[in-house]
PDB file of N, CA and C in Angstrom:
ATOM      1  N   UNK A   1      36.187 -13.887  92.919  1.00  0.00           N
ATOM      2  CA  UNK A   1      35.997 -13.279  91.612  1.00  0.00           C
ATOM      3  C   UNK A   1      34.952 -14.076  90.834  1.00  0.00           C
ATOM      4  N   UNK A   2      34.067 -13.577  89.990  1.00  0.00           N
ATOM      5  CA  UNK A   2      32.944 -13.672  89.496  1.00  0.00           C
ATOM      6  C   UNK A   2      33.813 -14.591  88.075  1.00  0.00           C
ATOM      7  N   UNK A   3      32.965 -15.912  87.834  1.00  0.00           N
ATOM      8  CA  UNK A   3      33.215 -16.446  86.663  1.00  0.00           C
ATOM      9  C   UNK A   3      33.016 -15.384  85.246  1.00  0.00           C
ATOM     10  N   UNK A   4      34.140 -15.368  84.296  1.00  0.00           N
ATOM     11  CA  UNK A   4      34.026 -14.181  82.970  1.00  0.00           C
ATOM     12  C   UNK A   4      32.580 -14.993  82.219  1.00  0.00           C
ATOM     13  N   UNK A   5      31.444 -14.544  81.636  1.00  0.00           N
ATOM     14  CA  UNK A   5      30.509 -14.670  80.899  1.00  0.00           C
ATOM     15  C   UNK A   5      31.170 -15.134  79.298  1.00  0.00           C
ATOM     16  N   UNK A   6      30.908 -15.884  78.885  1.00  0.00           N
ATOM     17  CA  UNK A   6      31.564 -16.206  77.437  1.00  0.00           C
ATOM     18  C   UNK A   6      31.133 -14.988  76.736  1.00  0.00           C
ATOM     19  N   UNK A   7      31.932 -14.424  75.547  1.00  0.00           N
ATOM     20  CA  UNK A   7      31.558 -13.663  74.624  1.00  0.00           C
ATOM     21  C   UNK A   7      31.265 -14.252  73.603  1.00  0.00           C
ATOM     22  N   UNK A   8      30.437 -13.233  73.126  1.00  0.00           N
ATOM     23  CA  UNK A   8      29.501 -13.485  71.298  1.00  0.00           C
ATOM     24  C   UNK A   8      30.205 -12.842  70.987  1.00  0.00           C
ATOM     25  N   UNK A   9      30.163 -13.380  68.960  1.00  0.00           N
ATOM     26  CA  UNK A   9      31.018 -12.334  67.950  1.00  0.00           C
ATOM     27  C   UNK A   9      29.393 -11.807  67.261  1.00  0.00           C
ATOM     28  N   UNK A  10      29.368 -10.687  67.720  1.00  0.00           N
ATOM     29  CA  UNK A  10      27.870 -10.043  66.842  1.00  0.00           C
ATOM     30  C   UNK A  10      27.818  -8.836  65.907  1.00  0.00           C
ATOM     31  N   UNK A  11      27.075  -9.129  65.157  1.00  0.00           N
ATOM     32  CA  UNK A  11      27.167  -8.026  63.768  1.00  0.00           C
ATOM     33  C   UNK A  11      27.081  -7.007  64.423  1.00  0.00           C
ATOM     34  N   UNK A  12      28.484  -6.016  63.838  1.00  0.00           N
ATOM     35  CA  UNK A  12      28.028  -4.959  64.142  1.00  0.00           C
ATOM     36  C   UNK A  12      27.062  -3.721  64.457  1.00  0.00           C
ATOM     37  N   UNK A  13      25.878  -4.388  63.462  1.00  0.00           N
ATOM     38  CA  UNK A  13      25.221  -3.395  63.136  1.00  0.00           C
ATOM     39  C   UNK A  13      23.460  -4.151  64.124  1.00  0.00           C
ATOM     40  N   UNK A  14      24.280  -5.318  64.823  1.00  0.00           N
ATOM     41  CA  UNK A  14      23.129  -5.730  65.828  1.00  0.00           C
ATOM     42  C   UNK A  14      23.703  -4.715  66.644  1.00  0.00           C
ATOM     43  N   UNK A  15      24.797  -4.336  67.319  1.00  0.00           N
ATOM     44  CA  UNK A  15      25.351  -4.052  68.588  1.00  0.00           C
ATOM     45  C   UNK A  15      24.520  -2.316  68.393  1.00  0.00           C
ATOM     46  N   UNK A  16      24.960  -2.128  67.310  1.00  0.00           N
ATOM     47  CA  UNK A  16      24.683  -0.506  66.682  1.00  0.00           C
ATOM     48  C   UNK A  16      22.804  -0.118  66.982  1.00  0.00           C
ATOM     49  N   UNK A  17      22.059  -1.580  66.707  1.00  0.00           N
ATOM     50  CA  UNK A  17      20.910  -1.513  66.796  1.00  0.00           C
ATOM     51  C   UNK A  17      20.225  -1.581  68.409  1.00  0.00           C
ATOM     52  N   UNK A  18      21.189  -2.226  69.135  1.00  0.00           N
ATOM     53  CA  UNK A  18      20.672  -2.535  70.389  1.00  0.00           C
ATOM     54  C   UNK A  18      21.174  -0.804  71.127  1.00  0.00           C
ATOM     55  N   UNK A  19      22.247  -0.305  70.724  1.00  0.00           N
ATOM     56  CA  UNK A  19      22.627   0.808  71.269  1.00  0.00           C
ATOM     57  C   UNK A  19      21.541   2.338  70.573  1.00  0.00           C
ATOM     58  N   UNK A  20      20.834   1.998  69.633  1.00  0.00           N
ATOM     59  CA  UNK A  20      20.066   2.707  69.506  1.00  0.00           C
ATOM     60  C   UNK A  20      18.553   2.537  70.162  1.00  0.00           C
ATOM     61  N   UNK A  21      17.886   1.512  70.556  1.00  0.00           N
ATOM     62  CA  UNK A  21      17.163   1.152  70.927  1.00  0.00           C
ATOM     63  C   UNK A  21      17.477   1.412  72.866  1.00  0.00           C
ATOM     64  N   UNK A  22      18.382   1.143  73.232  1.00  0.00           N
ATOM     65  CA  UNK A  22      18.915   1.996  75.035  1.00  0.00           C
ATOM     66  C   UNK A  22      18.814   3.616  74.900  1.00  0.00           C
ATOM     67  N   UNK A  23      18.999   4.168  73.806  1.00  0.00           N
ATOM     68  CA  UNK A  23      18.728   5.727  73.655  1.00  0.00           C
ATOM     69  C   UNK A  23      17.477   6.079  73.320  1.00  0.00           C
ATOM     70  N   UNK A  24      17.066   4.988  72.607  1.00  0.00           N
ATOM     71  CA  UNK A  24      14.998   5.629  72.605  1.00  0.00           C
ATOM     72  C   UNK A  24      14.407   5.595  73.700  1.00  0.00           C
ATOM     73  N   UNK A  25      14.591   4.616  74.848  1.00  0.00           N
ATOM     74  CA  UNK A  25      14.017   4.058  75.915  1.00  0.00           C
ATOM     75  C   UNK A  25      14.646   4.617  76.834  1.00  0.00           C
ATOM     76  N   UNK A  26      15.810   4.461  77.402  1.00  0.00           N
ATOM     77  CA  UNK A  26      16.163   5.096  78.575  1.00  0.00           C
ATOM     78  C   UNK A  26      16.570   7.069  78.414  1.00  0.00           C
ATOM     79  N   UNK A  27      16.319   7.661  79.409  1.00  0.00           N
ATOM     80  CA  UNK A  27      16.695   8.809  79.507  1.00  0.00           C
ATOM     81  C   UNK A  27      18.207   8.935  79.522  1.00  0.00           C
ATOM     82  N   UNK A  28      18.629   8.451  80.415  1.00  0.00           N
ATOM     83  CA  UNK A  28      20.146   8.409  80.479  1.00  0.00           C
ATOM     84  C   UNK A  28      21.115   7.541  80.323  1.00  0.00           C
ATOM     85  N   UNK A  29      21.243   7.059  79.117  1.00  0.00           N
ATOM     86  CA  UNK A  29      21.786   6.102  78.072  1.00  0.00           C
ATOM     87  C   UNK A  29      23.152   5.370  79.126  1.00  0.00           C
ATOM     88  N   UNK A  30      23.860   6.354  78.944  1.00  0.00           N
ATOM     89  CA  UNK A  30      25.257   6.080  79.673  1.00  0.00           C
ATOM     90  C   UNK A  30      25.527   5.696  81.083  1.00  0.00           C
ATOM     91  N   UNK A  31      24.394   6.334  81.815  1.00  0.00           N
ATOM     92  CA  UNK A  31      24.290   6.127  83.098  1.00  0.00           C
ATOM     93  C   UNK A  31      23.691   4.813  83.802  1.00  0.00           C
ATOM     94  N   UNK A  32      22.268   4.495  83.007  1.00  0.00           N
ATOM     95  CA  UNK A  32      21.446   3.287  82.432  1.00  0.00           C
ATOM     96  C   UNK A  32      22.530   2.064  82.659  1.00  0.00           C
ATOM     97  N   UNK A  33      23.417   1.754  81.102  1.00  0.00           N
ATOM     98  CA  UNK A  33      23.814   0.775  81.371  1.00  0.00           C
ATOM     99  C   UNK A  33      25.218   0.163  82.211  1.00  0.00           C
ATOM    100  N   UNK A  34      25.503   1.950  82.881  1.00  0.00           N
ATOM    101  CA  UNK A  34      26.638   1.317  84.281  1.00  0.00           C
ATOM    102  C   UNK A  34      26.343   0.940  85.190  1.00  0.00           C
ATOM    103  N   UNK A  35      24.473   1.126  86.054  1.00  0.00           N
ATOM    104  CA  UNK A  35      24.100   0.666  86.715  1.00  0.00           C
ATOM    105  C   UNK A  35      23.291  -0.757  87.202  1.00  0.00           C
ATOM    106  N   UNK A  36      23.791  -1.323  88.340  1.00  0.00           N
ATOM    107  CA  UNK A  36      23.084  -2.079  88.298  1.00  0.00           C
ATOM    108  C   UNK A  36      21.711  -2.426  88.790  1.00  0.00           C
ATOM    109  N   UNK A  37      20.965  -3.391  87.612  1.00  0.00           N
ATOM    110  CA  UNK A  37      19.516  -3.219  87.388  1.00  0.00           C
ATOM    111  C   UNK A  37      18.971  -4.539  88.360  1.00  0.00           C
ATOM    112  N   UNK A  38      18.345  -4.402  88.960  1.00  0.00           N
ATOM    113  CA  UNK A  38      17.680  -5.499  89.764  1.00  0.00           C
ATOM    114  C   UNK A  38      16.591  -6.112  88.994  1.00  0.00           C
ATOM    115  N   UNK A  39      16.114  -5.585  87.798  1.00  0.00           N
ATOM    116  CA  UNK A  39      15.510  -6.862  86.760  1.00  0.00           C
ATOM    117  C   UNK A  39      16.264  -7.949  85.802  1.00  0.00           C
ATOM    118  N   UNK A  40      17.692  -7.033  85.810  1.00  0.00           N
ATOM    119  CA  UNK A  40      18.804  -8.325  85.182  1.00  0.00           C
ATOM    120  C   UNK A  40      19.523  -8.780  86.645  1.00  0.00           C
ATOM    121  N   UNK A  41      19.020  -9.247  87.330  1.00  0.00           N
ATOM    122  CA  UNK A  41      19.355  -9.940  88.461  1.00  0.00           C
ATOM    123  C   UNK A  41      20.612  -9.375  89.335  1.00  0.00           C
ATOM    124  N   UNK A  42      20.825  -7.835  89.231  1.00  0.00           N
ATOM    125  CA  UNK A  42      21.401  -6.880  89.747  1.00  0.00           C
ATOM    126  C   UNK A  42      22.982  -6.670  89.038  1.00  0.00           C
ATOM    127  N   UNK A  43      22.461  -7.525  87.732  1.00  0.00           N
ATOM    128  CA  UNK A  43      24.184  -7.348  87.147  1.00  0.00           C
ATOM    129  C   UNK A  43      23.796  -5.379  86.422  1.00  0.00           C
ATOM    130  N   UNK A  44      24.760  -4.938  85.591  1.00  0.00           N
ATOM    131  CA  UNK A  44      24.943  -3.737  84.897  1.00  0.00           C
ATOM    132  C   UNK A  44      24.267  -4.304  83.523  1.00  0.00           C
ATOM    133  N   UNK A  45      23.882  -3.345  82.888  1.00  0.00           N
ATOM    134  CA  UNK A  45      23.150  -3.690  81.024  1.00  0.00           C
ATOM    135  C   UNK A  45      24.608  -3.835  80.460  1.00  0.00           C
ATOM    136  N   UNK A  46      25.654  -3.201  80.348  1.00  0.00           N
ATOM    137  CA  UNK A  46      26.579  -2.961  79.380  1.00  0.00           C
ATOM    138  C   UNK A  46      27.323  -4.268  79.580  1.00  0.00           C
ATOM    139  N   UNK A  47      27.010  -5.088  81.081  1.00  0.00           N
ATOM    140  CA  UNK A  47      27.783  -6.314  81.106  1.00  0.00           C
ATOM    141  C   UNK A  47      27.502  -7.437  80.522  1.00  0.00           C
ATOM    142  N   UNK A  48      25.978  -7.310  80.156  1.00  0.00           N
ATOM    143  CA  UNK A  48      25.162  -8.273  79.381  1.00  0.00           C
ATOM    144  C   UNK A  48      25.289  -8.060  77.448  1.00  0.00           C
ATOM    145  N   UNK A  49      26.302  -7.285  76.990  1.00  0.00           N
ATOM    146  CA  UNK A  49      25.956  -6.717  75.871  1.00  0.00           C
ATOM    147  C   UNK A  49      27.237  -7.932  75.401  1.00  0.00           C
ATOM    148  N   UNK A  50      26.935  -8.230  74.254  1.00  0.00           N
ATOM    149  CA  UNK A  50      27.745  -9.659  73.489  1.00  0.00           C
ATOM    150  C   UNK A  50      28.309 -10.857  74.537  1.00  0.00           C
ATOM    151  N   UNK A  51      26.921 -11.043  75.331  1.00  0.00           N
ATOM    152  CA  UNK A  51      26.948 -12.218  76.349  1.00  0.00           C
ATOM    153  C   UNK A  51      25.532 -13.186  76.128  1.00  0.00           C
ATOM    154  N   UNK A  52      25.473 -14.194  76.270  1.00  0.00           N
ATOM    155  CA  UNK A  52      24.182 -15.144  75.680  1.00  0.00           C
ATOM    156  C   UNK A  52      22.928 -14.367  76.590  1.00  0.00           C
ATOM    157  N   UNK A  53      22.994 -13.796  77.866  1.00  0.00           N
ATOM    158  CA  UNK A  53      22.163 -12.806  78.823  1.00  0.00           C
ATOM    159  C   UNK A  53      21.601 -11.465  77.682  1.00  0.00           C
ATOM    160  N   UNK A  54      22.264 -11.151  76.797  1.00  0.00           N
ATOM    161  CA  UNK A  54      22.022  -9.989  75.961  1.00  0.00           C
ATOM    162  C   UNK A  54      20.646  -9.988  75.641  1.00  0.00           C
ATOM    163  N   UNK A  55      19.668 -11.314  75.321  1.00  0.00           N
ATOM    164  CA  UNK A  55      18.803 -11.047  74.850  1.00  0.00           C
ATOM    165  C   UNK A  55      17.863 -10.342  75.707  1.00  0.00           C
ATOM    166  N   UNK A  56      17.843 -11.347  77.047  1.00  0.00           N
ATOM    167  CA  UNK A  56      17.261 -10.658  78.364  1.00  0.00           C
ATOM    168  C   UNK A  56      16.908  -9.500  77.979  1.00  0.00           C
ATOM    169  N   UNK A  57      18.455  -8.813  77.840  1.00  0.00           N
ATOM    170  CA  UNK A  57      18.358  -7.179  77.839  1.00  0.00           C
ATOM    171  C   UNK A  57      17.431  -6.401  77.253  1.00  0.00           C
ATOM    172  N   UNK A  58      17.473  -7.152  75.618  1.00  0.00           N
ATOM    173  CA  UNK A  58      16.898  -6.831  74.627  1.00  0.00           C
ATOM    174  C   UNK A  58      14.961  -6.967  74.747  1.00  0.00           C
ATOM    175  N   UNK A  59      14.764  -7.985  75.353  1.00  0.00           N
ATOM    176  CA  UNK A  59      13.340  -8.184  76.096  1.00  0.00           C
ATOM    177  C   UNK A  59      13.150  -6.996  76.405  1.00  0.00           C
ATOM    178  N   UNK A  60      13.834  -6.542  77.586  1.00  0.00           N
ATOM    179  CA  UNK A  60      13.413  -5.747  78.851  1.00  0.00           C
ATOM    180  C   UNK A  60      13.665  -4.423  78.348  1.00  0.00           C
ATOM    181  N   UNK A  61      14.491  -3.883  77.613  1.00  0.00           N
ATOM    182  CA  UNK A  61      14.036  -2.785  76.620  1.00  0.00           C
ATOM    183  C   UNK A  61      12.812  -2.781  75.348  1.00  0.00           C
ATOM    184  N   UNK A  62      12.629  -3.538  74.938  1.00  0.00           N
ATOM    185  CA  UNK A  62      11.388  -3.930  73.775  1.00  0.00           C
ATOM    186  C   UNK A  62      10.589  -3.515  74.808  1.00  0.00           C
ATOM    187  N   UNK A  63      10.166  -4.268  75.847  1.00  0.00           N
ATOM    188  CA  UNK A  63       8.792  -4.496  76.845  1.00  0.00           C
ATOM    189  C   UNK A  63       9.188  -3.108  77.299  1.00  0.00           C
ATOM    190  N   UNK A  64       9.876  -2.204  77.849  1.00  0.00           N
ATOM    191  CA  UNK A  64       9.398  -0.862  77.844  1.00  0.00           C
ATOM    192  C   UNK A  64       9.306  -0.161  76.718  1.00  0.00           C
ATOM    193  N   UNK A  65      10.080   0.134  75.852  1.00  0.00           N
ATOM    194  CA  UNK A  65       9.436   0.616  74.360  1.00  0.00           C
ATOM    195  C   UNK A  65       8.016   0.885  74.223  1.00  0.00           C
ATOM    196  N   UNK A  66       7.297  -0.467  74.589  1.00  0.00           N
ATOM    197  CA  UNK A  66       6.175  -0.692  74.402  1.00  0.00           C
ATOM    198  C   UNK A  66       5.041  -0.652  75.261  1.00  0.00           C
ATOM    199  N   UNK A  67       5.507  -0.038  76.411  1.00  0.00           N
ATOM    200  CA  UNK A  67       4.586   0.417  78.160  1.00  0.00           C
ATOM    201  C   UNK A  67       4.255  -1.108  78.488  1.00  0.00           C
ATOM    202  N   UNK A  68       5.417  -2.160  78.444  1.00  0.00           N
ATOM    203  CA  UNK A  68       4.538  -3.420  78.839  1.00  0.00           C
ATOM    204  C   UNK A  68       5.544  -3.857  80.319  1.00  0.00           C
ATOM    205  N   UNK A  69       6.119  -2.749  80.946  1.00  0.00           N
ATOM    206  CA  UNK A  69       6.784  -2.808  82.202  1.00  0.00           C
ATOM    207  C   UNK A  69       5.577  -2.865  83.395  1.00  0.00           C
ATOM    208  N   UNK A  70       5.865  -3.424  84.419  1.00  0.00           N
ATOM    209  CA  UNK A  70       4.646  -2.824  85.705  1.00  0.00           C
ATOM    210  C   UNK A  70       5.689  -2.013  86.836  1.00  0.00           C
TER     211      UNK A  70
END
């Protein structure tokens, strides 16, 4: 069994912001963050969400937002 990731206590209205920002960018919001992504080192997005890894996330959605993926 996989060591648990410590949790963050984060403003709501970060969590609210990061979940709006997965719906501008990805097509399929829900589907998106159950899968796992081989640019977060094959973990799931939703597992990285109020984990110190979150920002990662937050990168790697910004950098597509912005066509800066290859």
């Amino acid at each position: 069994m996989a060591p648990q990731m410590p949790q963050l206590t984060r403003d709501p209205d970060e969590t609210a912001d990061l979940n709006q920002l997965i719906d501008e960018v990805v097509p399929d919001p829900d589907t998106w963050k159950q899968t796992p992504n081989p640019v977060l080192g094959g973990k799931r997005p939703i597992d990285l969400l109020n984990t110190p890894q979150e920002q990662v996330l937050r990168d790697l959605l910004r950098a597509a937002k912005h066509g800066m993926m290859s």
